[in-house]
PDB file of N, CA and C in Angstrom:
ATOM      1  N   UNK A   1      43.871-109.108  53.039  1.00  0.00           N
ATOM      2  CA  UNK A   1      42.648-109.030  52.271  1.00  0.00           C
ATOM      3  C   UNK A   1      42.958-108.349  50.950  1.00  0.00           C
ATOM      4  N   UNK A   2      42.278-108.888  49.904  1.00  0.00           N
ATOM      5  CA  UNK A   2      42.592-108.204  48.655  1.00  0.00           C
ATOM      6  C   UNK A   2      41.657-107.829  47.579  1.00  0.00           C
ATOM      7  N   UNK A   3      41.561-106.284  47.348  1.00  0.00           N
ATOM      8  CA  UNK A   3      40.957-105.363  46.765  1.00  0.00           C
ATOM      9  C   UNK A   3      39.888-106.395  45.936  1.00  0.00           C
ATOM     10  N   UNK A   4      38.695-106.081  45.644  1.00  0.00           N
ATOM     11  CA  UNK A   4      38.344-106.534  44.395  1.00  0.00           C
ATOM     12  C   UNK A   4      38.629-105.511  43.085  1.00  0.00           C
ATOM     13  N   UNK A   5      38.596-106.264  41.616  1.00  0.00           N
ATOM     14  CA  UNK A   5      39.187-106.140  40.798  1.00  0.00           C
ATOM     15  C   UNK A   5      38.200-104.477  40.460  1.00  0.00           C
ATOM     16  N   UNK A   6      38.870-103.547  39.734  1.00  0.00           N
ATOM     17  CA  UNK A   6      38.404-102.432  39.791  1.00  0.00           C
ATOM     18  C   UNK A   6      37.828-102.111  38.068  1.00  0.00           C
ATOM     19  N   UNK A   7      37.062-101.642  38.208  1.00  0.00           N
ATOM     20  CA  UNK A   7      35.989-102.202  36.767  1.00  0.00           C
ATOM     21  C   UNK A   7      36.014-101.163  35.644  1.00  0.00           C
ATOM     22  N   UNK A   8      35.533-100.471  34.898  1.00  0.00           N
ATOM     23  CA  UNK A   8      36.697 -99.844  33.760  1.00  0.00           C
ATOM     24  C   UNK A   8      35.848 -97.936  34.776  1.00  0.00           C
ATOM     25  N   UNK A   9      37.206 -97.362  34.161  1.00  0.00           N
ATOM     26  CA  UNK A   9      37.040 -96.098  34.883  1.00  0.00           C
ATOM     27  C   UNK A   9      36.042 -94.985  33.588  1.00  0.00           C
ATOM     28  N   UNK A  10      35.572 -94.569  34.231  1.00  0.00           N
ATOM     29  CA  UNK A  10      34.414 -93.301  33.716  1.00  0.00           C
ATOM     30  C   UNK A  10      34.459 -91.776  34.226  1.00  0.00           C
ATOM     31  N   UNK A  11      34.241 -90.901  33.765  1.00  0.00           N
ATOM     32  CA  UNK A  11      34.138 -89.890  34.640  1.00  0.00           C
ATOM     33  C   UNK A  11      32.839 -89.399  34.154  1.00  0.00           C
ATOM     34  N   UNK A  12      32.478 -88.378  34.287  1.00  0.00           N
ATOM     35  CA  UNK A  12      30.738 -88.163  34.038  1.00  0.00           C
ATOM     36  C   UNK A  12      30.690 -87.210  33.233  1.00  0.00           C
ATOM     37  N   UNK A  13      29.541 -87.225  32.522  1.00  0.00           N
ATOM     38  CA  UNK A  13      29.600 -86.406  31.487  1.00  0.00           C
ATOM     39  C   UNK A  13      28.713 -84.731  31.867  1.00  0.00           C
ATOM     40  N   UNK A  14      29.172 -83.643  31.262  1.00  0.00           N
ATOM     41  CA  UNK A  14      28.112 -82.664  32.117  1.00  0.00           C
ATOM     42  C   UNK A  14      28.720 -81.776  31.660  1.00  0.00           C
ATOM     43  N   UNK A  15      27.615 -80.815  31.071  1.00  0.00           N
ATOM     44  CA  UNK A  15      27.656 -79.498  31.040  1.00  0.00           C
ATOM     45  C   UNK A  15      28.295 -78.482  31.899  1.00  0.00           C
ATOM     46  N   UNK A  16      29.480 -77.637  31.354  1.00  0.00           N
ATOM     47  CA  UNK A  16      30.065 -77.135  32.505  1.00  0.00           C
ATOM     48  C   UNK A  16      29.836 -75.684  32.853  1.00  0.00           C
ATOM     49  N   UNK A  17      29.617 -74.922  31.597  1.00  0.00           N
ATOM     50  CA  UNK A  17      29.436 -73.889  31.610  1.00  0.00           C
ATOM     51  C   UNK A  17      28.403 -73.477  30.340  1.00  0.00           C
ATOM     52  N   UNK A  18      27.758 -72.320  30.072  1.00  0.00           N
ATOM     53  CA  UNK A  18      26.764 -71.575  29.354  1.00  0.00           C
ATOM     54  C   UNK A  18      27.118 -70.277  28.778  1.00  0.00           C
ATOM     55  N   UNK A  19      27.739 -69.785  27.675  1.00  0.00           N
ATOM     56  CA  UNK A  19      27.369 -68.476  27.545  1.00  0.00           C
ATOM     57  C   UNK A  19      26.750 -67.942  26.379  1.00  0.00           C
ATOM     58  N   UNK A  20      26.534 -66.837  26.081  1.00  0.00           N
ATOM     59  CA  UNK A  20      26.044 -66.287  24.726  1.00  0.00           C
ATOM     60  C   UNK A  20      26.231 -66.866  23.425  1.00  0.00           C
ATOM     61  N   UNK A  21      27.495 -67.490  23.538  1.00  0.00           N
ATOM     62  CA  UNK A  21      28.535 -67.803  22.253  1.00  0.00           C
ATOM     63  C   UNK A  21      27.731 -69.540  21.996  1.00  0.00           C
ATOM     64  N   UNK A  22      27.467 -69.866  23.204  1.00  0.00           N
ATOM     65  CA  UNK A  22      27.622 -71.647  22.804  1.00  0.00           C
ATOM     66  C   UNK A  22      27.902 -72.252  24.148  1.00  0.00           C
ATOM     67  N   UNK A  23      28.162 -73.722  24.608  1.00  0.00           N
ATOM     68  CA  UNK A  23      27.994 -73.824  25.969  1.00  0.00           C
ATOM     69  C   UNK A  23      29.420 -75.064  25.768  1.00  0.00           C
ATOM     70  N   UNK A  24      30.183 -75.264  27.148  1.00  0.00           N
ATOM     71  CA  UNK A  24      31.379 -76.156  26.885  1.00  0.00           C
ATOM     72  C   UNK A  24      30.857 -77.562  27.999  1.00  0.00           C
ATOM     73  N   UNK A  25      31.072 -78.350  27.057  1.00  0.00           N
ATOM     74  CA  UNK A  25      31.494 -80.016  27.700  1.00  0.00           C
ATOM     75  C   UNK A  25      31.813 -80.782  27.996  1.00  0.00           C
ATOM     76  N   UNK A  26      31.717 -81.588  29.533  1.00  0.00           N
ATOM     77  CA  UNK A  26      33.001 -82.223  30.179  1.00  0.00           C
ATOM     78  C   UNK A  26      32.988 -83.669  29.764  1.00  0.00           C
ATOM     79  N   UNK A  27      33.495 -84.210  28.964  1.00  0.00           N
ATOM     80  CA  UNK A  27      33.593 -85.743  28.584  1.00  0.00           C
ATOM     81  C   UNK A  27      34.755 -86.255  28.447  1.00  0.00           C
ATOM     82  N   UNK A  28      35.166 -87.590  28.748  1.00  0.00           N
ATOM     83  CA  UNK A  28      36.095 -88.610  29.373  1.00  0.00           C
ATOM     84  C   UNK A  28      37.305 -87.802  29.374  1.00  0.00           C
ATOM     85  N   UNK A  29      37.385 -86.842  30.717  1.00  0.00           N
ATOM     86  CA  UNK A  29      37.892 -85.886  31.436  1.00  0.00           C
ATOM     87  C   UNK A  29      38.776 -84.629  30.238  1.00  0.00           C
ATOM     88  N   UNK A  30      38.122 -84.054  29.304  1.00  0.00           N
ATOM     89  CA  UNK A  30      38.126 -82.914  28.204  1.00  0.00           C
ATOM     90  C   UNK A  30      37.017 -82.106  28.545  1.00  0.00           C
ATOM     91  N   UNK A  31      37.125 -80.918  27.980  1.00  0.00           N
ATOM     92  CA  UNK A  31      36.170 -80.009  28.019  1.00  0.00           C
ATOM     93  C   UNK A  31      36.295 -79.462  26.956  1.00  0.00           C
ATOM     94  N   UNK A  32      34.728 -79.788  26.328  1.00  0.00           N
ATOM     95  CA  UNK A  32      35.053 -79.820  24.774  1.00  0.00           C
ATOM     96  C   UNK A  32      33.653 -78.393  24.187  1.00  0.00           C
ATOM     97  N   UNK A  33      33.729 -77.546  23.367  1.00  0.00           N
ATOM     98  CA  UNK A  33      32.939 -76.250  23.145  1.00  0.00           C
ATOM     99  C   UNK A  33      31.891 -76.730  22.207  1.00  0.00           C
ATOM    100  N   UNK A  34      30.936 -76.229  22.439  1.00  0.00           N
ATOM    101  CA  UNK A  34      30.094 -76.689  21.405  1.00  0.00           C
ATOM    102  C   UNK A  34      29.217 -74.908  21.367  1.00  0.00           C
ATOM    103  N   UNK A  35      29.946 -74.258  19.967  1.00  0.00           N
ATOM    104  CA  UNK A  35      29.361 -72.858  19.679  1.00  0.00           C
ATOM    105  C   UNK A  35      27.782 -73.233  18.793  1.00  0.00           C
ATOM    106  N   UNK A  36      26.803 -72.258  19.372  1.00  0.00           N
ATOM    107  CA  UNK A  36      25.759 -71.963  19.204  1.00  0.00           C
ATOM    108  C   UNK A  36      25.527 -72.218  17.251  1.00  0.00           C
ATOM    109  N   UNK A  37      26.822 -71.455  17.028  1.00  0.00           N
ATOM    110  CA  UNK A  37      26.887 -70.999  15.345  1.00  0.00           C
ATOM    111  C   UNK A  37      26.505 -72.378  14.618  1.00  0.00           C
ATOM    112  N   UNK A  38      27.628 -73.679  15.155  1.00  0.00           N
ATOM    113  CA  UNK A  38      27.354 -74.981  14.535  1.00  0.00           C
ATOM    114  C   UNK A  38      26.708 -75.632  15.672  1.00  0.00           C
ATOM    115  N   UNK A  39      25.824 -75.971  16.028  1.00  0.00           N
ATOM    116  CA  UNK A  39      24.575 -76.252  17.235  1.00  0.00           C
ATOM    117  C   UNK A  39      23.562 -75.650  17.160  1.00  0.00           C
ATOM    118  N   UNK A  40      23.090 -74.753  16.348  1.00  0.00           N
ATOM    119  CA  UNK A  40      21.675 -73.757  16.273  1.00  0.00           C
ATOM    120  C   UNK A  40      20.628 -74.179  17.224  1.00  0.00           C
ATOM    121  N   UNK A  41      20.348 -75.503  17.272  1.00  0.00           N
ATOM    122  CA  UNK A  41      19.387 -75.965  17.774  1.00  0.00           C
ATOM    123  C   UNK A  41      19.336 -75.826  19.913  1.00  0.00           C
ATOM    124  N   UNK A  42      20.174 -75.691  20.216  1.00  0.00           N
ATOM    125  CA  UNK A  42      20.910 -75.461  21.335  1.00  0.00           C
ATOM    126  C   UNK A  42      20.566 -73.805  21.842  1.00  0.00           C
ATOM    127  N   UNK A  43      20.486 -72.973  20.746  1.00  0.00           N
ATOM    128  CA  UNK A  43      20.890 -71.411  21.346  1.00  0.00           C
ATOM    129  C   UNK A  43      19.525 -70.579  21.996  1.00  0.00           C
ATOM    130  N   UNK A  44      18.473 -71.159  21.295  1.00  0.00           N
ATOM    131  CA  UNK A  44      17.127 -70.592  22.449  1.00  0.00           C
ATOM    132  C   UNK A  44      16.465 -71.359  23.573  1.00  0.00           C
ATOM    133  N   UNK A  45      17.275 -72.789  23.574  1.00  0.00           N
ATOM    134  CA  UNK A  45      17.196 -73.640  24.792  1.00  0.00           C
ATOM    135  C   UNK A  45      17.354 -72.940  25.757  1.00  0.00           C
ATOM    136  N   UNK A  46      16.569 -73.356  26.802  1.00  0.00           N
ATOM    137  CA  UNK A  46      16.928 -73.121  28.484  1.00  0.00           C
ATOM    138  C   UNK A  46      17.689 -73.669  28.836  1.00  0.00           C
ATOM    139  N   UNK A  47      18.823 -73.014  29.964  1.00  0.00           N
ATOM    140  CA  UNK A  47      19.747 -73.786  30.729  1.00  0.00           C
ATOM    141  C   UNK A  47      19.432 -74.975  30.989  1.00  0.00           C
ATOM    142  N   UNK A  48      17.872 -75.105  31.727  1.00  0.00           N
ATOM    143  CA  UNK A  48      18.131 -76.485  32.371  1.00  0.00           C
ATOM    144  C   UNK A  48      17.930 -77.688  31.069  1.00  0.00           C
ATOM    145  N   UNK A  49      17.573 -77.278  30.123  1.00  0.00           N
ATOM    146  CA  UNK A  49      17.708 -78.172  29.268  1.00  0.00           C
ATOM    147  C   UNK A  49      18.660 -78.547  28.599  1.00  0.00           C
ATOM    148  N   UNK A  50      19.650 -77.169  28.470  1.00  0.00           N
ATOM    149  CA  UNK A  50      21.043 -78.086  28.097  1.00  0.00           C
ATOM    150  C   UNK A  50      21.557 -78.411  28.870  1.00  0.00           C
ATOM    151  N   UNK A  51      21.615 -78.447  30.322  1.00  0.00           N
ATOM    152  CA  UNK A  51      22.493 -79.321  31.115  1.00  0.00           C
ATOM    153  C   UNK A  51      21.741 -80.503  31.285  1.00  0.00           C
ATOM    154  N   UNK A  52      20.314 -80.692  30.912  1.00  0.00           N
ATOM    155  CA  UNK A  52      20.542 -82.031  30.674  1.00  0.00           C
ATOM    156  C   UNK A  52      20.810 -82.919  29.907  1.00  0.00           C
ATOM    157  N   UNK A  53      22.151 -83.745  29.905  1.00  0.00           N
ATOM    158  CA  UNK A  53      22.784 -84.388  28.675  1.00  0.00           C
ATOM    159  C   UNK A  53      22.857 -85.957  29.613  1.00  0.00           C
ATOM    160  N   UNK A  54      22.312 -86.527  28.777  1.00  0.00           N
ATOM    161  CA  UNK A  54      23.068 -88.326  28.777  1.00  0.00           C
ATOM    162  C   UNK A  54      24.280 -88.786  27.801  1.00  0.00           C
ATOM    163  N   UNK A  55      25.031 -89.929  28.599  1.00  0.00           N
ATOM    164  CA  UNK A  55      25.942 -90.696  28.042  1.00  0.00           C
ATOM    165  C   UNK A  55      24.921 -91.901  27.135  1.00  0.00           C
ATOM    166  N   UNK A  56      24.662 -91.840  26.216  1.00  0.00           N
ATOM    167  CA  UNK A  56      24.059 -92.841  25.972  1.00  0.00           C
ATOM    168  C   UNK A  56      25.325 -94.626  25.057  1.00  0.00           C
ATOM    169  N   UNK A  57      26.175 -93.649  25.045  1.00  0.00           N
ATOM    170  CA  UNK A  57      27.109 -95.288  24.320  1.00  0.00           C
ATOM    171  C   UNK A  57      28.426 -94.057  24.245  1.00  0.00           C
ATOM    172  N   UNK A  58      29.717 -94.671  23.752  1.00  0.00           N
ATOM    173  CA  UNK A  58      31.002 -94.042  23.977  1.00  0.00           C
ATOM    174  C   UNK A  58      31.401 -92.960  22.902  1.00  0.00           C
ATOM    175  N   UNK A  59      30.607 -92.862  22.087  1.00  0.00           N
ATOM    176  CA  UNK A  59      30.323 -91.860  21.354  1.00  0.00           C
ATOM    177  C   UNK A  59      29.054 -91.059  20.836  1.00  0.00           C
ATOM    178  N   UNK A  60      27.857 -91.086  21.929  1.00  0.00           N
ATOM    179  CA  UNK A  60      26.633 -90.548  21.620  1.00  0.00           C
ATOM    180  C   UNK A  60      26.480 -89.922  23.452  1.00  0.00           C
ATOM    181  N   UNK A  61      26.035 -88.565  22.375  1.00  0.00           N
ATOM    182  CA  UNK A  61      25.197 -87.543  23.797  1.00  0.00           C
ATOM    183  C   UNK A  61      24.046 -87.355  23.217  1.00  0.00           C
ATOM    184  N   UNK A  62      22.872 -87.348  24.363  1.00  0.00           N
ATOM    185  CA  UNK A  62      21.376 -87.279  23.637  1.00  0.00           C
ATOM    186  C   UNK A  62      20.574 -86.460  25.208  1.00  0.00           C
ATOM    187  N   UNK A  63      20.338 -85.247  24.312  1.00  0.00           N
ATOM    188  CA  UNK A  63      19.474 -84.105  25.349  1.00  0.00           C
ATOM    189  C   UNK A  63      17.817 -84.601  25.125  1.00  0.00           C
ATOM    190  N   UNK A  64      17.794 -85.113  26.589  1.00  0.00           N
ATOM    191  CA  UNK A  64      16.070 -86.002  26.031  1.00  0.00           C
ATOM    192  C   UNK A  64      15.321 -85.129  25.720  1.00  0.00           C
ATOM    193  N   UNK A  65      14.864 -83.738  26.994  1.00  0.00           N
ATOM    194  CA  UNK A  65      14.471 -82.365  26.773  1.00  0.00           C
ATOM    195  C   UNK A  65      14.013 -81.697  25.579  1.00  0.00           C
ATOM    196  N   UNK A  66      15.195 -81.292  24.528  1.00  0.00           N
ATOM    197  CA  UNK A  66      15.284 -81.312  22.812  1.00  0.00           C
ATOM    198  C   UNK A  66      15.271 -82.449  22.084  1.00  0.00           C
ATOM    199  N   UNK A  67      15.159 -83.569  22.551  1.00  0.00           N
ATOM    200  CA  UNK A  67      15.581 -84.437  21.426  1.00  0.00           C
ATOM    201  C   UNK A  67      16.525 -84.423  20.419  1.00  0.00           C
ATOM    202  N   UNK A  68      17.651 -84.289  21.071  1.00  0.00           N
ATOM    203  CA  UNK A  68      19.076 -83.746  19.956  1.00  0.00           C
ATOM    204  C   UNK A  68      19.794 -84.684  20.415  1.00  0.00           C
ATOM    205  N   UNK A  69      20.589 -85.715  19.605  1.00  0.00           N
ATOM    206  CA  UNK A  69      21.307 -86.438  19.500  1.00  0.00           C
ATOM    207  C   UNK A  69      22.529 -86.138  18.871  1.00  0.00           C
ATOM    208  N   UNK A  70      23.896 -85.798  19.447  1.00  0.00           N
ATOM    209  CA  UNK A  70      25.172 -85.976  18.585  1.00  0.00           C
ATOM    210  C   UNK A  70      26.257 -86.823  19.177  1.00  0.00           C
ATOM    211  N   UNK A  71      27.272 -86.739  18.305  1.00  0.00           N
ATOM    212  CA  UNK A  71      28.342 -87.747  18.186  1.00  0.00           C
ATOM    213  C   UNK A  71      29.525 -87.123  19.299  1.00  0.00           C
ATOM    214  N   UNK A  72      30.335 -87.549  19.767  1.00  0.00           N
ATOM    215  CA  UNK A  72      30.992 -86.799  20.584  1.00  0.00           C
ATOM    216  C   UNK A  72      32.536 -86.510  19.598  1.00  0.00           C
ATOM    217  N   UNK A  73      32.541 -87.190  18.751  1.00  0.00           N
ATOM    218  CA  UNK A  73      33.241 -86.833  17.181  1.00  0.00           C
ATOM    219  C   UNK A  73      32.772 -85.832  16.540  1.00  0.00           C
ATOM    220  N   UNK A  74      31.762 -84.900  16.731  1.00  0.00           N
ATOM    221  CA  UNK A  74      31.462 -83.870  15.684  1.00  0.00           C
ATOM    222  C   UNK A  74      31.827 -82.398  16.945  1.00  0.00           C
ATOM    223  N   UNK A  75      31.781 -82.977  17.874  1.00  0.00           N
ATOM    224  CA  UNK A  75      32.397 -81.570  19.102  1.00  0.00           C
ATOM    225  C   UNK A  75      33.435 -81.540  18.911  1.00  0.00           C
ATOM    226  N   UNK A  76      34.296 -82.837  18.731  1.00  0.00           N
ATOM    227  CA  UNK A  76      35.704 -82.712  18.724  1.00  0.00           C
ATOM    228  C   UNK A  76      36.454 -81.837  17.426  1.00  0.00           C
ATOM    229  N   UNK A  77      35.373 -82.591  16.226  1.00  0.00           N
ATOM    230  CA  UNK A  77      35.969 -82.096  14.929  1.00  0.00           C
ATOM    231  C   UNK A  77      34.892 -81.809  13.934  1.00  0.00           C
ATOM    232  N   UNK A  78      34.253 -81.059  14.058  1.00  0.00           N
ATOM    233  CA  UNK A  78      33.318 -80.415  13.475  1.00  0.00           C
ATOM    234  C   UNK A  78      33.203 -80.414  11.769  1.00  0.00           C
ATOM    235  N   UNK A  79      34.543 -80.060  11.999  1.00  0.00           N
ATOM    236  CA  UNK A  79      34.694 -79.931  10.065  1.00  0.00           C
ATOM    237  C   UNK A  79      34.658 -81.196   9.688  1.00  0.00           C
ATOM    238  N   UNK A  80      34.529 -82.169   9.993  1.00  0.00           N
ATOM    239  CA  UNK A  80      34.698 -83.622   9.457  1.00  0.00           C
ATOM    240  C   UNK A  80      33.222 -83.832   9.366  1.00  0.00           C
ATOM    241  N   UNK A  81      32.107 -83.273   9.742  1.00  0.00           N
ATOM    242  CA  UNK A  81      30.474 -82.989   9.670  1.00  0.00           C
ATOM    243  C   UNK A  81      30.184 -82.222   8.804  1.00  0.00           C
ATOM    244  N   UNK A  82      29.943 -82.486   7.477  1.00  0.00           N
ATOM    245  CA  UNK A  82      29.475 -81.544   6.075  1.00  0.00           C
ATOM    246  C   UNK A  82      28.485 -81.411   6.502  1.00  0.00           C
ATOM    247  N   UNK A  83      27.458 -81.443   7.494  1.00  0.00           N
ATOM    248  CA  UNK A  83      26.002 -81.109   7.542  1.00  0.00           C
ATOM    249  C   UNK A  83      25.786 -80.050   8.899  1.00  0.00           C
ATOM    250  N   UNK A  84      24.439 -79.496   7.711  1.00  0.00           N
ATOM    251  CA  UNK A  84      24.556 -78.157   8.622  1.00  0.00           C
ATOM    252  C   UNK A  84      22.737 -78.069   8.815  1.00  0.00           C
ATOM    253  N   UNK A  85      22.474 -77.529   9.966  1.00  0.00           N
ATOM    254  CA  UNK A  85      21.234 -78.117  10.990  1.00  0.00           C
ATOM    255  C   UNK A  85      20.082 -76.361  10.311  1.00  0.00           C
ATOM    256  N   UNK A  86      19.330 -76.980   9.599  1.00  0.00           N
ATOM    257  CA  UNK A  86      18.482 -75.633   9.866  1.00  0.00           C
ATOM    258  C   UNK A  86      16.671 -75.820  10.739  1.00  0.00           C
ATOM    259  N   UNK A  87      17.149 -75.058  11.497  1.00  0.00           N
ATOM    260  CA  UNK A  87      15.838 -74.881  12.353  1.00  0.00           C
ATOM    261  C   UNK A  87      14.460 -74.227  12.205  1.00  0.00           C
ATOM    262  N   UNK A  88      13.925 -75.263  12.708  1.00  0.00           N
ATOM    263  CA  UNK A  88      12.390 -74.462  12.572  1.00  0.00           C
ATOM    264  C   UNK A  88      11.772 -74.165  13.471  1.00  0.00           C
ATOM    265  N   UNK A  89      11.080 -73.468  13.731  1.00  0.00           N
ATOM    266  CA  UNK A  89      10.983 -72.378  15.040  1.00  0.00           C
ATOM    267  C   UNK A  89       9.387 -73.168  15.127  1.00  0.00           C
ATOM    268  N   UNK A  90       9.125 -73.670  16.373  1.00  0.00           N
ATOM    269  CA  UNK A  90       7.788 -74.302  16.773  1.00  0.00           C
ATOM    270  C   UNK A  90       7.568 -73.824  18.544  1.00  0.00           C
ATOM    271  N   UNK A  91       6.929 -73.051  17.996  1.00  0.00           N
ATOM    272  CA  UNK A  91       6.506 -71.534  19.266  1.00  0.00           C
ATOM    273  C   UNK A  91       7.638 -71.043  19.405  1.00  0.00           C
ATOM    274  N   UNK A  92       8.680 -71.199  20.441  1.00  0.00           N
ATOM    275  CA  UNK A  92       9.815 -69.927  20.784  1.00  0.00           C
ATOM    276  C   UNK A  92      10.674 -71.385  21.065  1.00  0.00           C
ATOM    277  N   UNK A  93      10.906 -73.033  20.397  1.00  0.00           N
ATOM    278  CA  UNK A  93      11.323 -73.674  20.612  1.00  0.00           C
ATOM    279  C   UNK A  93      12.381 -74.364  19.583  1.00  0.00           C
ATOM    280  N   UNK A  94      13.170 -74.148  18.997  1.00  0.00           N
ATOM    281  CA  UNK A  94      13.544 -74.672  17.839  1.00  0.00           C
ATOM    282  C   UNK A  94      13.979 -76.325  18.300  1.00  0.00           C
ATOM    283  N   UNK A  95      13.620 -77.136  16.934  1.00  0.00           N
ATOM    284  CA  UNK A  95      14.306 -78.465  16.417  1.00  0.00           C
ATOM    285  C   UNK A  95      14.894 -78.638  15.083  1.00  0.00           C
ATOM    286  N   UNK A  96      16.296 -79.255  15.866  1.00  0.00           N
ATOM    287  CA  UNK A  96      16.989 -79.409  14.916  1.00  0.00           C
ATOM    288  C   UNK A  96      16.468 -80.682  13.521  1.00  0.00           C
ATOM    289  N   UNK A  97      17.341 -80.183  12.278  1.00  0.00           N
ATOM    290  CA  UNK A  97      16.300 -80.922  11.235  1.00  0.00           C
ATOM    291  C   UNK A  97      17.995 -80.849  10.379  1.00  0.00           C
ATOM    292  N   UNK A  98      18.602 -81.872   9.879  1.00  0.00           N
ATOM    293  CA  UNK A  98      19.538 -81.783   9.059  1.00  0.00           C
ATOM    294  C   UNK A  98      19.447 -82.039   7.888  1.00  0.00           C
ATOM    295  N   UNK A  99      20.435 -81.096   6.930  1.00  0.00           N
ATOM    296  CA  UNK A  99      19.786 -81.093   5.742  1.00  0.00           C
ATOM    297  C   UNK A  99      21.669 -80.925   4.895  1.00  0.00           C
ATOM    298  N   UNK A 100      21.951 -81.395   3.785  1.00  0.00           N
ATOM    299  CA  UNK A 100      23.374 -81.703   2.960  1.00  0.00           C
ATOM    300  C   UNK A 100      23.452 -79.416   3.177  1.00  0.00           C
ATOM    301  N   UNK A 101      24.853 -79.482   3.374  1.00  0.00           N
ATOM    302  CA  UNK A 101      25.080 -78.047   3.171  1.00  0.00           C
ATOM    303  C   UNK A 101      25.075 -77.815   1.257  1.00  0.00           C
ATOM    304  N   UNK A 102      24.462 -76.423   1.266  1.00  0.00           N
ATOM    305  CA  UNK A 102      24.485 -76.064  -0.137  1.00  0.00           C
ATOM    306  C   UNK A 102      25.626 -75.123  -1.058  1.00  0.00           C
ATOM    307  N   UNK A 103      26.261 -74.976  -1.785  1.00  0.00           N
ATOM    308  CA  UNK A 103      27.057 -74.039  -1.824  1.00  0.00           C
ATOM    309  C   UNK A 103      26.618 -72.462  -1.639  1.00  0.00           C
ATOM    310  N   UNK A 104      27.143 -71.778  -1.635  1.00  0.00           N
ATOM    311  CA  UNK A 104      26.673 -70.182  -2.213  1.00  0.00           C
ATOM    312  C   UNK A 104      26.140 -70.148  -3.463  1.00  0.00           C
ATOM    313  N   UNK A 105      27.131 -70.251  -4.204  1.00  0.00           N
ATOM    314  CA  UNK A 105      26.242 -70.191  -5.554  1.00  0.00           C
ATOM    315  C   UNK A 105      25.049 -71.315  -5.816  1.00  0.00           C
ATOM    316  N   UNK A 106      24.804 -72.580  -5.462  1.00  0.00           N
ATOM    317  CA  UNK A 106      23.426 -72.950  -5.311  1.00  0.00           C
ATOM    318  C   UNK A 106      22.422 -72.587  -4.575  1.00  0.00           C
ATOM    319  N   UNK A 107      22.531 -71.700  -3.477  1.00  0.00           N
ATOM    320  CA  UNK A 107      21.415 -70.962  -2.851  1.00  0.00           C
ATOM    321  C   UNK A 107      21.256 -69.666  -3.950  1.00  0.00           C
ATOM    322  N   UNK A 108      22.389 -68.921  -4.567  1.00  0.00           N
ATOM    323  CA  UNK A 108      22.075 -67.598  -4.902  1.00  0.00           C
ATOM    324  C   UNK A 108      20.935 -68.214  -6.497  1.00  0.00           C
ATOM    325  N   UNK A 109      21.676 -69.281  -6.900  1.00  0.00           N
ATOM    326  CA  UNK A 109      20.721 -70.054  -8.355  1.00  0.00           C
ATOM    327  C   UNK A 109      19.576 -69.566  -7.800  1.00  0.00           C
ATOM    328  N   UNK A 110      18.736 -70.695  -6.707  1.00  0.00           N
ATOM    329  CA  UNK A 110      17.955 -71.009  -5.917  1.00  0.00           C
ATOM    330  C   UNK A 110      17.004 -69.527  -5.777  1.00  0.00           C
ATOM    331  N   UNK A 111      17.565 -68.704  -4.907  1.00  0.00           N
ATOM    332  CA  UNK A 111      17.126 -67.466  -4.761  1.00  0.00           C
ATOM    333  C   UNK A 111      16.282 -66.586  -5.785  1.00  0.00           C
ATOM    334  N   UNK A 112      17.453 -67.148  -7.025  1.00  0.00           N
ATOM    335  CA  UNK A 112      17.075 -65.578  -8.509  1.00  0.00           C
ATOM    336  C   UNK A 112      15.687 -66.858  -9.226  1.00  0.00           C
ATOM    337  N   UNK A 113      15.647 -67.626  -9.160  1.00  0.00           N
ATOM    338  CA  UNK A 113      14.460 -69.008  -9.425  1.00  0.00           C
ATOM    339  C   UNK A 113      13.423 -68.724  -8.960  1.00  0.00           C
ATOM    340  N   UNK A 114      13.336 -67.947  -7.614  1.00  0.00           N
ATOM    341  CA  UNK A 114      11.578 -67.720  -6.794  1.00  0.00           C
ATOM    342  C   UNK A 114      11.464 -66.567  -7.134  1.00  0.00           C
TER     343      UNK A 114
END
């Protein structure tokens, strides 16, 4: 008797651990960090909401919970993502909102202007 043909291999995707700093992720068998610092939107979440993560395609994770969608290319390599997430606090819940990073000296312009 002979096997049927064995169909493409996966392993599952999932939150492995949680701490203060940022929380780490298990995808196509890596465990990859994703710090709070570049994730803002992530750091006053509840556990059970960041462990819940979908595979949604071979390079997209999407926390239905938050409604946060990223690339599994910006965990890996962050710096290759010029954009930086500022949050707005809606009750004790933040959503993420992306916006072009600014330099220093265009925020300090910015600043001495108001």
């Amino acid at each position: 008797m002979k096997s049927a043909t064995r169909g493409k291999r996966i392993s599952a995707t999932e939150v492995t651990n949680v701490s203060k700093h940022g929380f780490w992720i298990f995808v196509d068998g890596r465990e990859l960090f994703a710090p709070f610092a570049l994730f803002p939107w992530f750091e006053k979440s509840s556990i059970a909401e960041i462990l819940e993560v979908e595979r949604q395609g071979p390079d997209h994770l999407y926390w239905p919970k938050l409604d946060v969608d990223l690339a599994i290319r910006s965990l890996e390599h962050p710096e290759e993502f010029p954009l930086v997430s500022r949050v707005s606090v809606r009750g004790d819940r933040p959503r993420p909102s992306i916006a072009k990073k600014r330099s220093v000296g265009a925020r300090r312009k910015k600043e001495r202007s108001n």
